[in-house]
C-alpha atoms as a PDB file:
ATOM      1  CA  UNK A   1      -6.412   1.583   2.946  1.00  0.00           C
ATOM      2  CA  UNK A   2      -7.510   4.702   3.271  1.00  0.00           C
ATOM      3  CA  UNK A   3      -5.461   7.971   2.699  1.00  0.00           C
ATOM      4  CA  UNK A   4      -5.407   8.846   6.923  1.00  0.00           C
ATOM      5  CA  UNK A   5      -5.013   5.115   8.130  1.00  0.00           C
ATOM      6  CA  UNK A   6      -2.162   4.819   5.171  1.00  0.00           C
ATOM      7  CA  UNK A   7      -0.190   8.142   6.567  1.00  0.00           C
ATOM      8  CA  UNK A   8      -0.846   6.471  10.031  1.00  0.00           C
ATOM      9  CA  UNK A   9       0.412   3.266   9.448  1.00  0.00           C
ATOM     10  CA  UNK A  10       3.566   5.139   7.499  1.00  0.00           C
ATOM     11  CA  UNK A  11       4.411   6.851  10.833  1.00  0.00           C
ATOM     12  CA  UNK A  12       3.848   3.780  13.218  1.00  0.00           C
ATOM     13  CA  UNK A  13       6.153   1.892  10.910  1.00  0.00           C
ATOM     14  CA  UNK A  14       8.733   4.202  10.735  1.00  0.00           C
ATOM     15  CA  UNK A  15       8.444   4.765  14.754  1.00  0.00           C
ATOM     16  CA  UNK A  16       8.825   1.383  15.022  1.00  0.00           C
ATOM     17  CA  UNK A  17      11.876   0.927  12.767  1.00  0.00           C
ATOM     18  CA  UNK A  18      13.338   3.652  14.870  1.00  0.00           C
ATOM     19  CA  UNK A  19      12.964   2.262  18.057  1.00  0.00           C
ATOM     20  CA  UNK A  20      14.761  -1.098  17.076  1.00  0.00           C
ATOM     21  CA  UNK A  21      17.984   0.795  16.894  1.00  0.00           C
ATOM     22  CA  UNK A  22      20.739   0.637  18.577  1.00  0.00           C
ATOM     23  CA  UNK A  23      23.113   3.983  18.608  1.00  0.00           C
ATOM     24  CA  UNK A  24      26.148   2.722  18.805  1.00  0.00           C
ATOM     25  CA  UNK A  25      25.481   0.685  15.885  1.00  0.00           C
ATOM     26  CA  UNK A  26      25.531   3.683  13.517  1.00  0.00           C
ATOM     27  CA  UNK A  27      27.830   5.693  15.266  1.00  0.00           C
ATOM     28  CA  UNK A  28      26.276   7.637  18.133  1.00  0.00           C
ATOM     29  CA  UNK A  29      27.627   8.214  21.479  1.00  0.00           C
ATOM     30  CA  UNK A  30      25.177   5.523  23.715  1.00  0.00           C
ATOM     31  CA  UNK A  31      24.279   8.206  26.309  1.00  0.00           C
ATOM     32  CA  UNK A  32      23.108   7.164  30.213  1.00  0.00           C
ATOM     33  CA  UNK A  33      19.854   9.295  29.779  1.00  0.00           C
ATOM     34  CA  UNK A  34      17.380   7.178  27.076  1.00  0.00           C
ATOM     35  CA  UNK A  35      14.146   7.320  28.063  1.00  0.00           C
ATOM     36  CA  UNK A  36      12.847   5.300  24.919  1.00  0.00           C
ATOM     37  CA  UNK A  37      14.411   2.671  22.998  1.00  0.00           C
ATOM     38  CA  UNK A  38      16.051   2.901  20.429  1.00  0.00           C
ATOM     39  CA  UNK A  39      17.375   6.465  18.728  1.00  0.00           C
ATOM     40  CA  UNK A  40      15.824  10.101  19.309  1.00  0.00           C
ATOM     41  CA  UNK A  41      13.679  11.477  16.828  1.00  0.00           C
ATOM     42  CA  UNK A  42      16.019  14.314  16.700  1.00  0.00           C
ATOM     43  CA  UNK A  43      19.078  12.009  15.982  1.00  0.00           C
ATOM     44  CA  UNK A  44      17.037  10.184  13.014  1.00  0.00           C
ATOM     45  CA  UNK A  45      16.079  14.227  11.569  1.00  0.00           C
ATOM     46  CA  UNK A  46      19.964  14.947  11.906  1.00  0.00           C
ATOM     47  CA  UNK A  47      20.753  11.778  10.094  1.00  0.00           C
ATOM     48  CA  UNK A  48      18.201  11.993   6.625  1.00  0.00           C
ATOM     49  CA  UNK A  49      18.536  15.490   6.718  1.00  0.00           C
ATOM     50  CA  UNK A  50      15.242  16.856   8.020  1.00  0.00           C
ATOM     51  CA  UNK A  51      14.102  18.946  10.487  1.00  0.00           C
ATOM     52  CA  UNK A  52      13.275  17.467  13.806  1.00  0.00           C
ATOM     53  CA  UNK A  53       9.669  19.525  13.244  1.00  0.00           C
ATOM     54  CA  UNK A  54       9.069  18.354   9.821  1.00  0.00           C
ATOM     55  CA  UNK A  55      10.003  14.392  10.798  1.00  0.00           C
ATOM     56  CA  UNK A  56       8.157  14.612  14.082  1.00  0.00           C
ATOM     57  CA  UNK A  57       5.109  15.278  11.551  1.00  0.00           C
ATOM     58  CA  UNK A  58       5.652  12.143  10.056  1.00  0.00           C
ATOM     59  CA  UNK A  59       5.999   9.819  12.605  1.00  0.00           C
ATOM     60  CA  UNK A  60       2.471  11.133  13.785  1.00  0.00           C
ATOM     61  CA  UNK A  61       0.705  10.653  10.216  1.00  0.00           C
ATOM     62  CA  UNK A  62      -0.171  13.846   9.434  1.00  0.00           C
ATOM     63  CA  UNK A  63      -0.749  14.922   5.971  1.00  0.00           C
ATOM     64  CA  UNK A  64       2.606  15.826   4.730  1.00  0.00           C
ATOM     65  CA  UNK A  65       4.648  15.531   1.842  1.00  0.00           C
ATOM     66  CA  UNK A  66       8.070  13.598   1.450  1.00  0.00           C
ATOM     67  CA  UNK A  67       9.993  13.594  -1.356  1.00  0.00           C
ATOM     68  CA  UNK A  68      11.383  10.256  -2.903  1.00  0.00           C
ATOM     69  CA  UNK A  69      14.877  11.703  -1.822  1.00  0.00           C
ATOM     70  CA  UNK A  70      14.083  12.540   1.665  1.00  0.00           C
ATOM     71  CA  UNK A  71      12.601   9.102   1.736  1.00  0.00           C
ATOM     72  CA  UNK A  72      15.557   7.099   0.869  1.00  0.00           C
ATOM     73  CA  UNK A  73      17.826   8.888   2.761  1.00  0.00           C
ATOM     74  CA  UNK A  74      15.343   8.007   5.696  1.00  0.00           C
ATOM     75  CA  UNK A  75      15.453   4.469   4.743  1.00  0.00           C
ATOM     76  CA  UNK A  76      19.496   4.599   4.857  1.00  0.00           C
ATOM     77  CA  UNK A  77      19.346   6.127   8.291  1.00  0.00           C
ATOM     78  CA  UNK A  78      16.598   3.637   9.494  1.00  0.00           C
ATOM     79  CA  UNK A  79      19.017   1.107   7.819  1.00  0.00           C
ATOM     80  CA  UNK A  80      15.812  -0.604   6.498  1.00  0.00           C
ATOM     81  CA  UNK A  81      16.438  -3.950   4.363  1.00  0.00           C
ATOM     82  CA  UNK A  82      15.285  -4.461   0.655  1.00  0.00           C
ATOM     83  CA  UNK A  83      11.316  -5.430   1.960  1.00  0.00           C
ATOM     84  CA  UNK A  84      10.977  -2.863   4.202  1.00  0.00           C
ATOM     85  CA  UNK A  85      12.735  -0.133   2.461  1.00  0.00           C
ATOM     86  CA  UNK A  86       9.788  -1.381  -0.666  1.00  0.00           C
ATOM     87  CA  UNK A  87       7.306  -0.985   1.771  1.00  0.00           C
ATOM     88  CA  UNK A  88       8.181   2.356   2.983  1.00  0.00           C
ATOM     89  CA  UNK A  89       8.323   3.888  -0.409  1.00  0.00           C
ATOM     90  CA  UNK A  90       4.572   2.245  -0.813  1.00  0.00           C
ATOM     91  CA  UNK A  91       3.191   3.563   2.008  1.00  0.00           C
ATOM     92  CA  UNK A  92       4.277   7.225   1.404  1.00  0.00           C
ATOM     93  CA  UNK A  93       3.089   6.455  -2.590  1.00  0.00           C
ATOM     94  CA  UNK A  94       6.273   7.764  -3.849  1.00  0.00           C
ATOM     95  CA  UNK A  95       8.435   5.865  -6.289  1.00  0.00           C
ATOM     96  CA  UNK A  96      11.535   4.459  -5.283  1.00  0.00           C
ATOM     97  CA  UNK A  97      14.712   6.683  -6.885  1.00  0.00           C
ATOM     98  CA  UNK A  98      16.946   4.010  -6.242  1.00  0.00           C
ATOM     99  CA  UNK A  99      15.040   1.298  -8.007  1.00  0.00           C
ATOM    100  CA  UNK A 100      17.174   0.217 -11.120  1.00  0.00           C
ATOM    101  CA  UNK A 101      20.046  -0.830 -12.727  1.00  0.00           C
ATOM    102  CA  UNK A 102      21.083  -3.830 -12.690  1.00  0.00           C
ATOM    103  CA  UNK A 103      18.221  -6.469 -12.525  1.00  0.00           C
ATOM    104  CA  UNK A 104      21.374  -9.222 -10.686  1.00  0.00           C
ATOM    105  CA  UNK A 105      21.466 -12.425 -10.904  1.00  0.00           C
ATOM    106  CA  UNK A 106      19.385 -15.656 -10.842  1.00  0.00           C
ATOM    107  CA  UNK A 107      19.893 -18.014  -7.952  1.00  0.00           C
ATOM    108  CA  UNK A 108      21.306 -21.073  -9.219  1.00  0.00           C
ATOM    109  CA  UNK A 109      18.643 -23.005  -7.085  1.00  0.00           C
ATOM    110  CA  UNK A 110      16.164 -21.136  -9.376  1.00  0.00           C
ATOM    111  CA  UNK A 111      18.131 -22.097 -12.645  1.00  0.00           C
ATOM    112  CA  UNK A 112      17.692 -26.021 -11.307  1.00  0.00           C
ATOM    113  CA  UNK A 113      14.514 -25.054 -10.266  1.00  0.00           C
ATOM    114  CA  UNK A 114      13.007 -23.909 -14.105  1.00  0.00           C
ATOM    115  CA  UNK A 115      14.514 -27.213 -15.741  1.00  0.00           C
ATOM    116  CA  UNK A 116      12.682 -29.735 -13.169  1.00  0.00           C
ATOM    117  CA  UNK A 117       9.404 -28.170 -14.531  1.00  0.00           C
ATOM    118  CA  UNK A 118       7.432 -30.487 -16.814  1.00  0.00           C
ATOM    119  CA  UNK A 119       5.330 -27.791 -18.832  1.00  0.00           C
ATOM    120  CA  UNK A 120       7.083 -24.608 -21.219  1.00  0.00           C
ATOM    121  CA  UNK A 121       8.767 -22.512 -18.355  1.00  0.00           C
ATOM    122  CA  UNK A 122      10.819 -19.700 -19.001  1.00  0.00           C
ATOM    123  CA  UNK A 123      12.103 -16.486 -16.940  1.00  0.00           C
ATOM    124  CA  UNK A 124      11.863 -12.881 -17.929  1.00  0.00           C
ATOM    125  CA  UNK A 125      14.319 -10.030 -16.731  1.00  0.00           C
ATOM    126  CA  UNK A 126      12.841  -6.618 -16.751  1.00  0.00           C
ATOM    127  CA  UNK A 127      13.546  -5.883 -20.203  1.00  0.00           C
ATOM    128  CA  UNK A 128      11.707  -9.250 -21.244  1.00  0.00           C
ATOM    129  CA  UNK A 129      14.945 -11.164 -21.975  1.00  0.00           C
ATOM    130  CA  UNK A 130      14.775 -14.644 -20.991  1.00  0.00           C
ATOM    131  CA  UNK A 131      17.550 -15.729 -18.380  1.00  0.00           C
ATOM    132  CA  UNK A 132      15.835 -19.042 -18.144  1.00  0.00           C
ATOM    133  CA  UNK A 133      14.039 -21.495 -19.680  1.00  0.00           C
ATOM    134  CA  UNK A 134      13.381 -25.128 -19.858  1.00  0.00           C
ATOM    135  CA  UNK A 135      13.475 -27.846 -22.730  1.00  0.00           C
ATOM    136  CA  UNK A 136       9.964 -27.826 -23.355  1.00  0.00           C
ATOM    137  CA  UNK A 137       9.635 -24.080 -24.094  1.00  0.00           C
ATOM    138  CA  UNK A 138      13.171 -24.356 -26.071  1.00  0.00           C
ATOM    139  CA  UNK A 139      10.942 -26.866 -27.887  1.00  0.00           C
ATOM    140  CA  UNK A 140       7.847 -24.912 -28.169  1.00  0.00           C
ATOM    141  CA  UNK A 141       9.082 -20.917 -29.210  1.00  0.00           C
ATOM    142  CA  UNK A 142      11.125 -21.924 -32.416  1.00  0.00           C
ATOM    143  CA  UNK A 143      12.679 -18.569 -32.978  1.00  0.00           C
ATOM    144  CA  UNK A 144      13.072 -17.220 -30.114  1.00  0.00           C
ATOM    145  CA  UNK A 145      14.478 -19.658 -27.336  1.00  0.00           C
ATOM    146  CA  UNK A 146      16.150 -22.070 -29.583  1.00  0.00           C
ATOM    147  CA  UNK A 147      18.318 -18.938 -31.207  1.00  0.00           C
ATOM    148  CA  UNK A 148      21.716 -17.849 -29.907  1.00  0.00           C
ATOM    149  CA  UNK A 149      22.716 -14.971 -28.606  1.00  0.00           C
ATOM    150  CA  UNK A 150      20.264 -12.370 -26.524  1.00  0.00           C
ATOM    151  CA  UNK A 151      16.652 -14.527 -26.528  1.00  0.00           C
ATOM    152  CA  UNK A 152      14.612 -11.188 -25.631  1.00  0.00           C
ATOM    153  CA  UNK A 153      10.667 -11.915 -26.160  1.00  0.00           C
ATOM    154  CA  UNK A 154       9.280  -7.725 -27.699  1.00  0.00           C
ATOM    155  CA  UNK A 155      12.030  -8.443 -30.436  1.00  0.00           C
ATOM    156  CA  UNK A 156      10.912 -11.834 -31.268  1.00  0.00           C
ATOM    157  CA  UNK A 157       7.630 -11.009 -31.358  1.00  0.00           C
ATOM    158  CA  UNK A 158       7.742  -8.047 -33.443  1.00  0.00           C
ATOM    159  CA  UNK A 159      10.790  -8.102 -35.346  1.00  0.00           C
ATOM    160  CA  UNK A 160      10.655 -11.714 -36.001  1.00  0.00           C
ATOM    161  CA  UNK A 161       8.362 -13.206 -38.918  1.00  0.00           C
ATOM    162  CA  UNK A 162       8.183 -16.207 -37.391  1.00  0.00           C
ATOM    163  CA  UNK A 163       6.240 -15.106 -34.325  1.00  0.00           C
ATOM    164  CA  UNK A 164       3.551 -13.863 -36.669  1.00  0.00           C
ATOM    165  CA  UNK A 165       3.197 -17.965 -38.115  1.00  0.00           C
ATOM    166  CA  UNK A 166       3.920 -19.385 -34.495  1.00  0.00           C
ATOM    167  CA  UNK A 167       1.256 -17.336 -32.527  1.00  0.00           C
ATOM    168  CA  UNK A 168      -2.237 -17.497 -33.640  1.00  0.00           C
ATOM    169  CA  UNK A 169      -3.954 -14.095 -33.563  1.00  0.00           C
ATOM    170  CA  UNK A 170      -0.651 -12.754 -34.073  1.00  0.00           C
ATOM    171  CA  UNK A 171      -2.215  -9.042 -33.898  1.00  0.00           C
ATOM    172  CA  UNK A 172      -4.257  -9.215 -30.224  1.00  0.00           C
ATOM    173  CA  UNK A 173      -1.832 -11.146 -28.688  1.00  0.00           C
ATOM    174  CA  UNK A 174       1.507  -8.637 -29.722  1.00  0.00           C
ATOM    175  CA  UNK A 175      -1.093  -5.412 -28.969  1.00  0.00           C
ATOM    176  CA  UNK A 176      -1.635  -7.531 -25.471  1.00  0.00           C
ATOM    177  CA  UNK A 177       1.866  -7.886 -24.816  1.00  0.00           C
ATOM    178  CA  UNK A 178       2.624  -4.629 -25.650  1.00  0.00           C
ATOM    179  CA  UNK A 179       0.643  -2.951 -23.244  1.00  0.00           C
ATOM    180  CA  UNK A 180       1.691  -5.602 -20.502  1.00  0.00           C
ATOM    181  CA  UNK A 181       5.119  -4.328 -21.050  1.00  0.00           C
ATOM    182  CA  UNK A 182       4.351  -0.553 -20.464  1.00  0.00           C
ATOM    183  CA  UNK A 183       2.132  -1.880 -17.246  1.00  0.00           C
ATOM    184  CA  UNK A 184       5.625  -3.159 -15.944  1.00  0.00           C
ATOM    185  CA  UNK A 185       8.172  -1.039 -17.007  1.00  0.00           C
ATOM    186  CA  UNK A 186       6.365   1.598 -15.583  1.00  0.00           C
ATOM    187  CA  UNK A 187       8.786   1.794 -12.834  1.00  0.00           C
ATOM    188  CA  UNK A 188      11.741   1.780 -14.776  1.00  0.00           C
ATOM    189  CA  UNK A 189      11.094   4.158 -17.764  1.00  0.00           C
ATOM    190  CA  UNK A 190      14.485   5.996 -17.145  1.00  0.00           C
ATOM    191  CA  UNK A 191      16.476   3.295 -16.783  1.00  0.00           C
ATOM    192  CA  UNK A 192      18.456   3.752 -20.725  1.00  0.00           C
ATOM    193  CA  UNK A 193      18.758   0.072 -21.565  1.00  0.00           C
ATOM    194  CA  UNK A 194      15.337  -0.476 -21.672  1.00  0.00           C
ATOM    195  CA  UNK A 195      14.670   2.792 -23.093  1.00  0.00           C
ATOM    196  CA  UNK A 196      16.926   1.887 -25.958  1.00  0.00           C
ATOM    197  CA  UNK A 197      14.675  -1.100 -26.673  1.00  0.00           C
ATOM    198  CA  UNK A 198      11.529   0.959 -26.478  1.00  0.00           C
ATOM    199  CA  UNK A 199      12.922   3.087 -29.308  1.00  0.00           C
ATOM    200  CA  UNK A 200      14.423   0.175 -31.395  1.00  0.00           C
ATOM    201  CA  UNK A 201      11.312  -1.480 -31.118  1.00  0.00           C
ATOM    202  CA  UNK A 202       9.251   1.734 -32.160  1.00  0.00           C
ATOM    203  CA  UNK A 203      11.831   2.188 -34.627  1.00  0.00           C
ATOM    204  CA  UNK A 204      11.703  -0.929 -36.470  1.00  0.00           C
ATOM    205  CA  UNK A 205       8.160  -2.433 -36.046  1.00  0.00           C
ATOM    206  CA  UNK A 206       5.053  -0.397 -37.207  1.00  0.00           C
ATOM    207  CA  UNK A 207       2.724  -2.618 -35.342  1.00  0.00           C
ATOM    208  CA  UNK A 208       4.995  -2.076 -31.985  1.00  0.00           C
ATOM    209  CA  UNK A 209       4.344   2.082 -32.459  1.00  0.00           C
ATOM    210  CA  UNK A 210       1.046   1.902 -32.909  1.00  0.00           C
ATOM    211  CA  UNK A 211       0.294  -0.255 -30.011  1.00  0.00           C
ATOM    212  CA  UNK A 212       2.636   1.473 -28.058  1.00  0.00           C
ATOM    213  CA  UNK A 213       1.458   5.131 -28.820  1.00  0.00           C
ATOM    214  CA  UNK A 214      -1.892   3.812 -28.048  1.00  0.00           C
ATOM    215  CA  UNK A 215      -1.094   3.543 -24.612  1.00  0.00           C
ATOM    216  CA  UNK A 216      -2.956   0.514 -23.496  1.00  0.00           C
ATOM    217  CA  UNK A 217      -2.277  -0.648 -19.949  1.00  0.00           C
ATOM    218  CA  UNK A 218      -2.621  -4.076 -19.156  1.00  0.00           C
ATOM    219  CA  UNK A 219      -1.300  -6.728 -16.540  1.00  0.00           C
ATOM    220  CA  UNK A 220       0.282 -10.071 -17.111  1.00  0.00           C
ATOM    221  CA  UNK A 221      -2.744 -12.091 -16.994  1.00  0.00           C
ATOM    222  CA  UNK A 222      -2.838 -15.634 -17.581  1.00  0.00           C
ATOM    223  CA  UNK A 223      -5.405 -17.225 -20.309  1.00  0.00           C
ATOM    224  CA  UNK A 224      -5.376 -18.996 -23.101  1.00  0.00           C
ATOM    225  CA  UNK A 225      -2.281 -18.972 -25.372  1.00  0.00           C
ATOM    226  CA  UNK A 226      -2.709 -21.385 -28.919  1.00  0.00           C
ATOM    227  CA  UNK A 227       0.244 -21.818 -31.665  1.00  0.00           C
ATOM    228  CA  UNK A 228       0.882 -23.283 -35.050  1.00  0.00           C
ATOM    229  CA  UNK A 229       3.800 -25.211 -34.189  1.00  0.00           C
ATOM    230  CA  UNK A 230       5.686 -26.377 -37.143  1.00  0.00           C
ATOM    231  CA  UNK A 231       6.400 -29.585 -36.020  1.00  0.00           C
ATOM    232  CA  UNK A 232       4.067 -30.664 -33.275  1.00  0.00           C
ATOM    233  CA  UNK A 233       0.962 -28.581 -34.743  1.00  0.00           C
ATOM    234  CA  UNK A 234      -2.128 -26.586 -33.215  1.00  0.00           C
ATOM    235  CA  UNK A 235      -1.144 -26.200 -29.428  1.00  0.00           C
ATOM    236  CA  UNK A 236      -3.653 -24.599 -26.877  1.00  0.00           C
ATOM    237  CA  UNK A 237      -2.126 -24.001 -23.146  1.00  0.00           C
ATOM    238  CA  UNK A 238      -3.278 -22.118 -20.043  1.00  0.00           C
ATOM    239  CA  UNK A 239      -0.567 -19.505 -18.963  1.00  0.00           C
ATOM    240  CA  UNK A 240       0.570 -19.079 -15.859  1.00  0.00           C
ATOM    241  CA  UNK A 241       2.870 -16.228 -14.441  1.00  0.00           C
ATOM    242  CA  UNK A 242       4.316 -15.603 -11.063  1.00  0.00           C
ATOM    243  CA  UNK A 243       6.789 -13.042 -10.082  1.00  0.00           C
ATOM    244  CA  UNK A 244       9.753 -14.391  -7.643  1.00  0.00           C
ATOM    245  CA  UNK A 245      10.548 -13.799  -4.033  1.00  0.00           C
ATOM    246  CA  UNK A 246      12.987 -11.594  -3.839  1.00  0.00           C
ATOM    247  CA  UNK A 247      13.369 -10.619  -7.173  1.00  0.00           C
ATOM    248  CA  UNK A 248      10.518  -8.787  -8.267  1.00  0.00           C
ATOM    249  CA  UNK A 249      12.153  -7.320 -12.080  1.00  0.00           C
ATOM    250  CA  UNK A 250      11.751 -11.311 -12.571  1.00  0.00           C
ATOM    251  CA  UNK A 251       8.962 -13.202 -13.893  1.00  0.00           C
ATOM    252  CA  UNK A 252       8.107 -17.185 -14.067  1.00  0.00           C
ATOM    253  CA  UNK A 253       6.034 -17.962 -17.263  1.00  0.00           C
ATOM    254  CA  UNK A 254       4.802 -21.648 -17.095  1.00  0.00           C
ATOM    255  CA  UNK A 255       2.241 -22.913 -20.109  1.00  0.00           C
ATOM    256  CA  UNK A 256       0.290 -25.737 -18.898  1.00  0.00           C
ATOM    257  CA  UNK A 257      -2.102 -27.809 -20.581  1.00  0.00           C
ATOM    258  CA  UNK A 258      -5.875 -27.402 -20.394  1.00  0.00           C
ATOM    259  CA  UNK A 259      -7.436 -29.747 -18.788  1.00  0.00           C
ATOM    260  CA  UNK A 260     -10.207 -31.251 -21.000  1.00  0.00           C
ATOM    261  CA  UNK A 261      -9.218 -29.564 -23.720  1.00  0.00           C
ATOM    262  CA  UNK A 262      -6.373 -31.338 -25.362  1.00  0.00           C
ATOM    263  CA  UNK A 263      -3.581 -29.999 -28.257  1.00  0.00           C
ATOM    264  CA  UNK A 264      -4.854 -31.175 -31.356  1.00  0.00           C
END
């Protein structure tokens, strides 16, 4: 989309969250004299704090700028749900100031859901800390998901010497993850818990810093993943990863077997 139809299709949308509300239903006299449904442009400018002038610009798509702030406060006035107040901030390119804290809570239907799958399945919160995970991965990441306490996958993989025996090509897949995990915690780099692991991790493993300060960008891609599994050997899967609906700070990592190409 280009630049003009994107500032465009920011003003229709927010037009045409405008004109679905009602003004009683945030507080506003209903008036006898509406001409248009739903509330005044003026009333919405009163209500985020902007000039009638300066909104009026934005509902026609012209090329101004609106701060993260003004935005949210729009989106509180618009009284725009979690999907449309995400698409909002996309449309205006602006980052989302509200977007953090506390990643919530898995759906127990999504709990049930992991353990009915047949192949190494696990979940990953933002700050790669698995809230879920089936018996075959348990199985399959010795070290990491069969361990008590918090089962987060950066530590494992760098602080842990058994990641370097379990994962073949140790080195490309941790520089890999690494810059996987900067490609998604790009949104989130203030947020203090995860900075906290970003500096115990630089802290503690040498290999972490230097992918890190690299500064390699890369998304979660799928591929081929192989291990030296101490008890069931030389293991070669396809991964598979899916964020879920409705909780985008998680993500579904399923390992499935190749087909025609079976684990030794």
């Amino acid at each position: 989309m280009s630049p003009f139809s994107q500032k465009r299709e920011l003003g229709d949308f927010i037009r045409g969250q405008r004109e679905k509300l009602v003004a009683t239903a945030i507080g506003l006299a209903p008036g006898s004299r509406r001409r248009t449904p739903g509330l005044r442009r003026e009333e919405v400018a009163q209500l985020c704090g902007l000039s009638t002038t300066w909104y009026t610009w934005i509902e026609q798509g012209r090329a101004v700028s609106v701060s993260p702030g003004a935005l949210a406060r729009l989106a509180r006035a618009l009284q725009l749900g979690r999907a449309e107040r995400a698409y909002l901030f996309e449309l205006a390119g602006k980052r989302d100031p509200d977007h953090g804290g506390d990643v919530g809570e898995l759906p127990e239907a999504v709990l049930a859901c992991v353990g009915t799958i047949a192949a190494p399945a696990y979940i990953l919160d933002r700050t790669w800390n698995a809230r879920a995970w089936n018996a075959s991965a348990e199985r399959l990441f010795i070290g990491w998901l069969d361990q008590p306490g918090e089962r987060n996958l950066l530590r494992f993989i760098f602080l842990h010497a058994s990641a370097r025996v379990l994962i073949c090509d140790w080195t490309e897949r941790a520089r890999r993850v690494a810059g996987e995990f900067r490609a998604a915690s790009s949104r989130h780099l203030d947020d203090p818990v995860l900075r906290r692991l970003i500096d115990e991790l630089h802290r503690e493993s040498a290999d972490f810093a230097r992918f890190w300060d690299a500064h390699g960008v890369l998304g979660r891609e799928g591929g081929e993943r192989t291990f030296h599994h101490p008890q069931d050997g030389f293991l070669r899967y396809e991964q598979v990863t899916f964020t879920l609906a409705g909780g985008p700070d998680f993500k579904l990592t399923m390992l499935v077997t190749s087909p025609g190409i079976p684990n030794e």
